[in-house]
PDB file of N, CA and C in Angstrom:
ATOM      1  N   UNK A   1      -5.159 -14.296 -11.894  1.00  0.00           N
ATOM      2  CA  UNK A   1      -4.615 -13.020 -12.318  1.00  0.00           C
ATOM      3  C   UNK A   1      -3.094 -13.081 -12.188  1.00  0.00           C
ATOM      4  N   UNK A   2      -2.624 -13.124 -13.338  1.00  0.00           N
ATOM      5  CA  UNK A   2      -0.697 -13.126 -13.625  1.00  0.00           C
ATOM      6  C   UNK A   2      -0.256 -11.423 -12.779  1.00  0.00           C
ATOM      7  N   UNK A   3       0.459 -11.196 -11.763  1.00  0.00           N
ATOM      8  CA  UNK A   3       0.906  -9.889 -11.696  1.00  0.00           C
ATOM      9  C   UNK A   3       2.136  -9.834 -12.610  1.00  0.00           C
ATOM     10  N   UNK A   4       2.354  -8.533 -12.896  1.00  0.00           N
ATOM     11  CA  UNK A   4       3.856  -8.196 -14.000  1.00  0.00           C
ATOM     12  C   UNK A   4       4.919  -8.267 -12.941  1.00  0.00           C
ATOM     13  N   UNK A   5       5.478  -8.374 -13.631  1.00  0.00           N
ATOM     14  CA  UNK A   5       7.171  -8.462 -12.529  1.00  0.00           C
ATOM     15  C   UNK A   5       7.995  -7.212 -12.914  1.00  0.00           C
ATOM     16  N   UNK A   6       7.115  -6.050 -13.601  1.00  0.00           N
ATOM     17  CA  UNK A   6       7.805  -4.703 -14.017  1.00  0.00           C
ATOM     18  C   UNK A   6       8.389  -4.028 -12.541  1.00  0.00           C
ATOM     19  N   UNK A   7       9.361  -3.007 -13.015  1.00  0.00           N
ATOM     20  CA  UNK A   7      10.188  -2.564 -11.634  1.00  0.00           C
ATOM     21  C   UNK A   7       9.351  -1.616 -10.844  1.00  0.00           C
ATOM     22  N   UNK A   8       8.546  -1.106 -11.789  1.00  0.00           N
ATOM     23  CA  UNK A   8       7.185   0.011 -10.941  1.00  0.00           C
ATOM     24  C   UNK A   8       5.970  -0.553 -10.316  1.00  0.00           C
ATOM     25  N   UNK A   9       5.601  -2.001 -10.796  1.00  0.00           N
ATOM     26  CA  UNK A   9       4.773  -2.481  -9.979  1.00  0.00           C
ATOM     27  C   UNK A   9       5.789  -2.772  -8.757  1.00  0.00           C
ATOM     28  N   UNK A  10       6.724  -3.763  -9.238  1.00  0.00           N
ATOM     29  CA  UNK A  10       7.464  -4.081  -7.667  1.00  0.00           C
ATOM     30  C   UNK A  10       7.637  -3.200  -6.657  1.00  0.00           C
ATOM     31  N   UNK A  11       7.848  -2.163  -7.093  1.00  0.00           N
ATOM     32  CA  UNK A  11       8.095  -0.643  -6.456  1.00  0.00           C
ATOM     33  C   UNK A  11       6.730  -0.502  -6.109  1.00  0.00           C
ATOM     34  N   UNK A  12       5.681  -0.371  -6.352  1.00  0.00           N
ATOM     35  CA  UNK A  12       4.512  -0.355  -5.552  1.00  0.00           C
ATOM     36  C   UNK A  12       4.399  -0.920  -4.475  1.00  0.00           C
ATOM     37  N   UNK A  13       4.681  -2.214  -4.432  1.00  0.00           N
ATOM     38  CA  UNK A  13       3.941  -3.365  -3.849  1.00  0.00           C
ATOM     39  C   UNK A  13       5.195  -3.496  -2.446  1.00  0.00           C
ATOM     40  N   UNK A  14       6.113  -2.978  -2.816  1.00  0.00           N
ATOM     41  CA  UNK A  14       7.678  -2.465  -2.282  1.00  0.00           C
ATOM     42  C   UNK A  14       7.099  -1.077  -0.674  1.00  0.00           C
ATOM     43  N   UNK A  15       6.567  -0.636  -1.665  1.00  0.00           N
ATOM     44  CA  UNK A  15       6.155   0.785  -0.748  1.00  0.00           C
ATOM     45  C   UNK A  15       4.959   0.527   0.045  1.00  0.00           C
ATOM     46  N   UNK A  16       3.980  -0.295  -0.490  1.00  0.00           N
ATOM     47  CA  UNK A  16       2.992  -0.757   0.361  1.00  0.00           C
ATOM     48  C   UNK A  16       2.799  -1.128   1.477  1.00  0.00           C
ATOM     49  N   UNK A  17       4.382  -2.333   0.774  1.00  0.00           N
ATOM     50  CA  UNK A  17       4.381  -3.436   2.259  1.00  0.00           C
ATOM     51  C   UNK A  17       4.944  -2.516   3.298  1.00  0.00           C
ATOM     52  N   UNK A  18       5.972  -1.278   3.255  1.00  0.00           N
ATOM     53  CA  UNK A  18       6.502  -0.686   4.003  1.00  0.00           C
ATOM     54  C   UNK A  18       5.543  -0.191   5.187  1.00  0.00           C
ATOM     55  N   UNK A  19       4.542   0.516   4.002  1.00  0.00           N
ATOM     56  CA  UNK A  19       3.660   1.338   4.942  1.00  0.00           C
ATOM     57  C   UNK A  19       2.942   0.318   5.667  1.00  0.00           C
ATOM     58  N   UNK A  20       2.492  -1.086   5.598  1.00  0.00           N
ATOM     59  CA  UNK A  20       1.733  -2.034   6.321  1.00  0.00           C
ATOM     60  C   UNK A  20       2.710  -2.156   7.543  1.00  0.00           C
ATOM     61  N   UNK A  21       3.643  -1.902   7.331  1.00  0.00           N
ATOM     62  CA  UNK A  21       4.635  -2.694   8.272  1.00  0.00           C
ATOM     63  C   UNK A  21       5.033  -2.118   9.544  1.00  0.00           C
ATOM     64  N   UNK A  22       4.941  -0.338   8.979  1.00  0.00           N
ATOM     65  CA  UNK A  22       5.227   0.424  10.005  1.00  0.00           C
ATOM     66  C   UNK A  22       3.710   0.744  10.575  1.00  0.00           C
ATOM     67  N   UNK A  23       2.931   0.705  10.210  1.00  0.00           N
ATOM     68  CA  UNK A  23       1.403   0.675  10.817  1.00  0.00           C
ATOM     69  C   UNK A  23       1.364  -0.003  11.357  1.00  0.00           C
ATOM     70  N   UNK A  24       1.439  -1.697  11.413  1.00  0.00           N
ATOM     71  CA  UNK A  24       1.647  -2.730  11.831  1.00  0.00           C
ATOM     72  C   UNK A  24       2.928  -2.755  13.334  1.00  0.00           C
ATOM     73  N   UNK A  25       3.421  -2.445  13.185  1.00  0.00           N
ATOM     74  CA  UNK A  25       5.207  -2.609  14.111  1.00  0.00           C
ATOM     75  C   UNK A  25       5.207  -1.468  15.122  1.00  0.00           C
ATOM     76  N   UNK A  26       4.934   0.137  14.800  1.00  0.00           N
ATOM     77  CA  UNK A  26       4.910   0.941  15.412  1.00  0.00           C
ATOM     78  C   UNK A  26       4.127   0.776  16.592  1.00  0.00           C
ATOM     79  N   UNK A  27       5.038   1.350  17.933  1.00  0.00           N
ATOM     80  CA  UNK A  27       4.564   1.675  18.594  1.00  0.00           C
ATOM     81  C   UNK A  27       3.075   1.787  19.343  1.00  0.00           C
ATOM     82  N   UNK A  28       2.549   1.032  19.812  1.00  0.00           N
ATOM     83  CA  UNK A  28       0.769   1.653  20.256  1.00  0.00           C
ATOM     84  C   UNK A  28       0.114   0.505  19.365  1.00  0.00           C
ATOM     85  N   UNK A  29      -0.963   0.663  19.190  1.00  0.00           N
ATOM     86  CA  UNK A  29      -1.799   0.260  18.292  1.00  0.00           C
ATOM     87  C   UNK A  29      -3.161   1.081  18.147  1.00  0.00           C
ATOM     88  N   UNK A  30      -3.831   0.900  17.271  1.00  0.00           N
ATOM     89  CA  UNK A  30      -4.690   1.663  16.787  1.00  0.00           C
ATOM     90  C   UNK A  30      -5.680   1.845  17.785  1.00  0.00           C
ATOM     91  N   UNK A  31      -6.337   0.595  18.578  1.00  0.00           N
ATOM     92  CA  UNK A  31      -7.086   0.744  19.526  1.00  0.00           C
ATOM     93  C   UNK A  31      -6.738   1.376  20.585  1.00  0.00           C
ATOM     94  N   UNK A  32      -5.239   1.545  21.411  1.00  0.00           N
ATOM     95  CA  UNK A  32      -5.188   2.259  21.456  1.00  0.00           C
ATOM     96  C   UNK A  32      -5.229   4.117  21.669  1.00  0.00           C
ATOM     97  N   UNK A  33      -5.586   4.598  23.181  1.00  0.00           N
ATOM     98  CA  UNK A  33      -5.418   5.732  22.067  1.00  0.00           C
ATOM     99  C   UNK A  33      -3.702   6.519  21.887  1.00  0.00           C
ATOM    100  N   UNK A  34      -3.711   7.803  21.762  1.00  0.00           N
ATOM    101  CA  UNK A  34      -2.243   8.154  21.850  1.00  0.00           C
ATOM    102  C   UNK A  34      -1.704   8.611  20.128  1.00  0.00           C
ATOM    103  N   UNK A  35      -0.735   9.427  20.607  1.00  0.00           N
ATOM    104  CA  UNK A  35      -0.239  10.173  19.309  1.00  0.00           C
ATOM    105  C   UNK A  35       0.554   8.773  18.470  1.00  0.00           C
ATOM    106  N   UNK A  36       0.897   7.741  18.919  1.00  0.00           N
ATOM    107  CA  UNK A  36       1.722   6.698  18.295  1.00  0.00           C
ATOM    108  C   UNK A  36       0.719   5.933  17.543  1.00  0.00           C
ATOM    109  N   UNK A  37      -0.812   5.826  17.950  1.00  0.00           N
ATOM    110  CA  UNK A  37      -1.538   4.951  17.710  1.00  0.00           C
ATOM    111  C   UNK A  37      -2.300   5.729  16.232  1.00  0.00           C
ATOM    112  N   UNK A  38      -2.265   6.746  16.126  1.00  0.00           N
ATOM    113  CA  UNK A  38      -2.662   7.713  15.382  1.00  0.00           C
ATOM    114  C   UNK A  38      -1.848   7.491  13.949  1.00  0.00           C
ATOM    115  N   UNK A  39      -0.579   7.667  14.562  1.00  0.00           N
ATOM    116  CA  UNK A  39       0.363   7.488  13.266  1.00  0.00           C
ATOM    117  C   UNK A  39       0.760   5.870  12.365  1.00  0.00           C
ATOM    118  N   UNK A  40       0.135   5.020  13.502  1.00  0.00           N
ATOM    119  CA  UNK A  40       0.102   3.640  13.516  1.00  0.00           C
ATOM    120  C   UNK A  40      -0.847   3.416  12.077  1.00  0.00           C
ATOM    121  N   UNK A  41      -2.251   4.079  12.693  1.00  0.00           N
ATOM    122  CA  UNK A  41      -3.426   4.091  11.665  1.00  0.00           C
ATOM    123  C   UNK A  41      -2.924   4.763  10.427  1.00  0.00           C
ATOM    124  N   UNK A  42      -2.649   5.778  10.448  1.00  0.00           N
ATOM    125  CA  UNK A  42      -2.343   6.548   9.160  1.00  0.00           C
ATOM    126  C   UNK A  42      -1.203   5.629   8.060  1.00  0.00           C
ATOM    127  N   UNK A  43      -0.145   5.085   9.142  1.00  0.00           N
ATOM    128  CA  UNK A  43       0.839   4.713   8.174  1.00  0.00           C
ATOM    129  C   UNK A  43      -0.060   3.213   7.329  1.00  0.00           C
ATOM    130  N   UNK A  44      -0.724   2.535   8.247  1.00  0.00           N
ATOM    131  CA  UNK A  44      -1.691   1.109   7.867  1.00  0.00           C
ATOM    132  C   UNK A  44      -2.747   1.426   6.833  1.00  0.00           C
ATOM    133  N   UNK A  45      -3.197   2.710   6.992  1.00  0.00           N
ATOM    134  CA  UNK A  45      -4.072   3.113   5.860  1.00  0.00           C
ATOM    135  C   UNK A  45      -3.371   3.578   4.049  1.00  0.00           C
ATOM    136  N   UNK A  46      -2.494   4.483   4.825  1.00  0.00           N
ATOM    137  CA  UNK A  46      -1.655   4.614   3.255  1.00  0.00           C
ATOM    138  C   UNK A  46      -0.828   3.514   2.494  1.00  0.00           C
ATOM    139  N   UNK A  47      -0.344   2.194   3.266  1.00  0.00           N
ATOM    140  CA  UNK A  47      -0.138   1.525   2.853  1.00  0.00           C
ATOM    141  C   UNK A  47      -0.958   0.247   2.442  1.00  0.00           C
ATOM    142  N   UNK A  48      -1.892   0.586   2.439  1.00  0.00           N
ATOM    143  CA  UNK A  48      -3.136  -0.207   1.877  1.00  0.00           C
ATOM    144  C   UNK A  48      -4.096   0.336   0.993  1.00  0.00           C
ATOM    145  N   UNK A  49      -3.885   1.870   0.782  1.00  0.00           N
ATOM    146  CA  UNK A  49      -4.351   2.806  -0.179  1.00  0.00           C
ATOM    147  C   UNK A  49      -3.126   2.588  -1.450  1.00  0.00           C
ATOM    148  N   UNK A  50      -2.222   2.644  -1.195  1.00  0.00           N
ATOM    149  CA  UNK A  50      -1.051   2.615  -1.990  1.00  0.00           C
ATOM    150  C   UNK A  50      -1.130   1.194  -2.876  1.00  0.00           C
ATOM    151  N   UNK A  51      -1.187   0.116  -1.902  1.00  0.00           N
ATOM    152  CA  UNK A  51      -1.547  -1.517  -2.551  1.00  0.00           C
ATOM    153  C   UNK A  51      -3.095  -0.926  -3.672  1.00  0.00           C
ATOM    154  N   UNK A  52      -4.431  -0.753  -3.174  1.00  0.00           N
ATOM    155  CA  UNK A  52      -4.940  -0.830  -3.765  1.00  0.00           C
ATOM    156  C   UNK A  52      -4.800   0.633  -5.132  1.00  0.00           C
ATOM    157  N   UNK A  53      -3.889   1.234  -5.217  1.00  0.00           N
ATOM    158  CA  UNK A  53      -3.910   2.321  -6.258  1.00  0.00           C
ATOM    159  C   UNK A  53      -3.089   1.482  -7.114  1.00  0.00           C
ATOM    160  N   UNK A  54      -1.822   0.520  -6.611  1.00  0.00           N
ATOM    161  CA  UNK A  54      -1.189  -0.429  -7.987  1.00  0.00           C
ATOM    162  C   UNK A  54      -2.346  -1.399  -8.711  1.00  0.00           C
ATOM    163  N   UNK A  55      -3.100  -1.815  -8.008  1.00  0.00           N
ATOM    164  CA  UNK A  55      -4.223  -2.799  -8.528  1.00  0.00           C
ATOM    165  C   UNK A  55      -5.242  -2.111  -9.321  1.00  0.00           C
ATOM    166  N   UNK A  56      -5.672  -0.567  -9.279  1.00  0.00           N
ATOM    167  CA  UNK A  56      -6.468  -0.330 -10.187  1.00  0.00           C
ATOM    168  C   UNK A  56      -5.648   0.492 -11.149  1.00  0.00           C
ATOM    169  N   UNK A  57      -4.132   0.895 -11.025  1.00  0.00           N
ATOM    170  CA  UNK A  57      -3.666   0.804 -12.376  1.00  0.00           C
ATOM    171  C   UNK A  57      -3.437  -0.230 -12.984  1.00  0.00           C
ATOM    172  N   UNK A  58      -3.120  -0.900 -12.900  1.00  0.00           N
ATOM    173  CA  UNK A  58      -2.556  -2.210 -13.164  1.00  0.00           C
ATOM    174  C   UNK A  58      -3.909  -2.716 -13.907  1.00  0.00           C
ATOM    175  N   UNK A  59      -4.707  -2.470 -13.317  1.00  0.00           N
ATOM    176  CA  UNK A  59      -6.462  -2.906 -13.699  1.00  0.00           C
ATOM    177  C   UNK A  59      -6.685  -2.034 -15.232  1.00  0.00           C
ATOM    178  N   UNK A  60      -6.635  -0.525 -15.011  1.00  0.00           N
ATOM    179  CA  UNK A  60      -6.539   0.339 -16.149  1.00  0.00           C
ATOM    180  C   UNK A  60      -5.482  -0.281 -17.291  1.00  0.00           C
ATOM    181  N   UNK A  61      -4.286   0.074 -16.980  1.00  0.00           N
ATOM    182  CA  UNK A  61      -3.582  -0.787 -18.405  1.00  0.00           C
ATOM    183  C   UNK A  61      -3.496  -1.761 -19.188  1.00  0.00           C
ATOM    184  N   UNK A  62      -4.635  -2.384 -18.165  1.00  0.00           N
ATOM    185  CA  UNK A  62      -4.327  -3.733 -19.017  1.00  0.00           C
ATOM    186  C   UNK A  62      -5.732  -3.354 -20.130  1.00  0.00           C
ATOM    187  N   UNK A  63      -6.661  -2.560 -19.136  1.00  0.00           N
ATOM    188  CA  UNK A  63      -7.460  -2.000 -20.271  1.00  0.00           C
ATOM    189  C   UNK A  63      -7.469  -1.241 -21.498  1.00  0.00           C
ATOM    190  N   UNK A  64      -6.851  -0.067 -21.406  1.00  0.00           N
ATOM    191  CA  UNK A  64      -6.206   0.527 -22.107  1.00  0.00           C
ATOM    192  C   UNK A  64      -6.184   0.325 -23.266  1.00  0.00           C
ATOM    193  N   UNK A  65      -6.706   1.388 -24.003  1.00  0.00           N
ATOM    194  CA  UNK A  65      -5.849   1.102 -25.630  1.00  0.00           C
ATOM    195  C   UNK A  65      -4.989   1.170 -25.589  1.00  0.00           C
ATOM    196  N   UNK A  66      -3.912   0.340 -26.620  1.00  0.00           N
ATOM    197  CA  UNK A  66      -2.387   0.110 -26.798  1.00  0.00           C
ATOM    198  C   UNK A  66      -2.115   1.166 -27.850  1.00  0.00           C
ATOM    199  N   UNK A  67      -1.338   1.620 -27.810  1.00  0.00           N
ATOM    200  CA  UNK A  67      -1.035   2.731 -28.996  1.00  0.00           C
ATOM    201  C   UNK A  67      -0.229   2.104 -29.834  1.00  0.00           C
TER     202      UNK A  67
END
């Protein structure tokens, strides 16, 4: 699978890694418990919700009728 090198995928994949990172890096960890470990999870989840929402657009357009 070729990914596009368009500036809105990069920008996805841009924002993703962010949110992995601060889920990842922050404070606590998920196991964990604690208000840090909480926000740990949330930020690790949206940035892995975010990765997989570029992949099923990305999935859609290529489906897409072309106009």
């Amino acid at each position: 699978m070729n990914l596009p090198h368009s500036p809105s995928f990069v920008r996805d994949v841009v924002v993703a890694g962010g949110f992995v990172a601060i889920g990842i890096l922050a404070p606590g960890s998920p196991i964990e418990g604690g208000f840090e470990a909480h926000l740990g999870g949330i930020s690790l989840g949206l940035g892995l919700g975010w990765l997989i929402k570029s992949f099923i657009d990305l999935h859609g357009s290529r489906h897409a009728p072309q106009s």
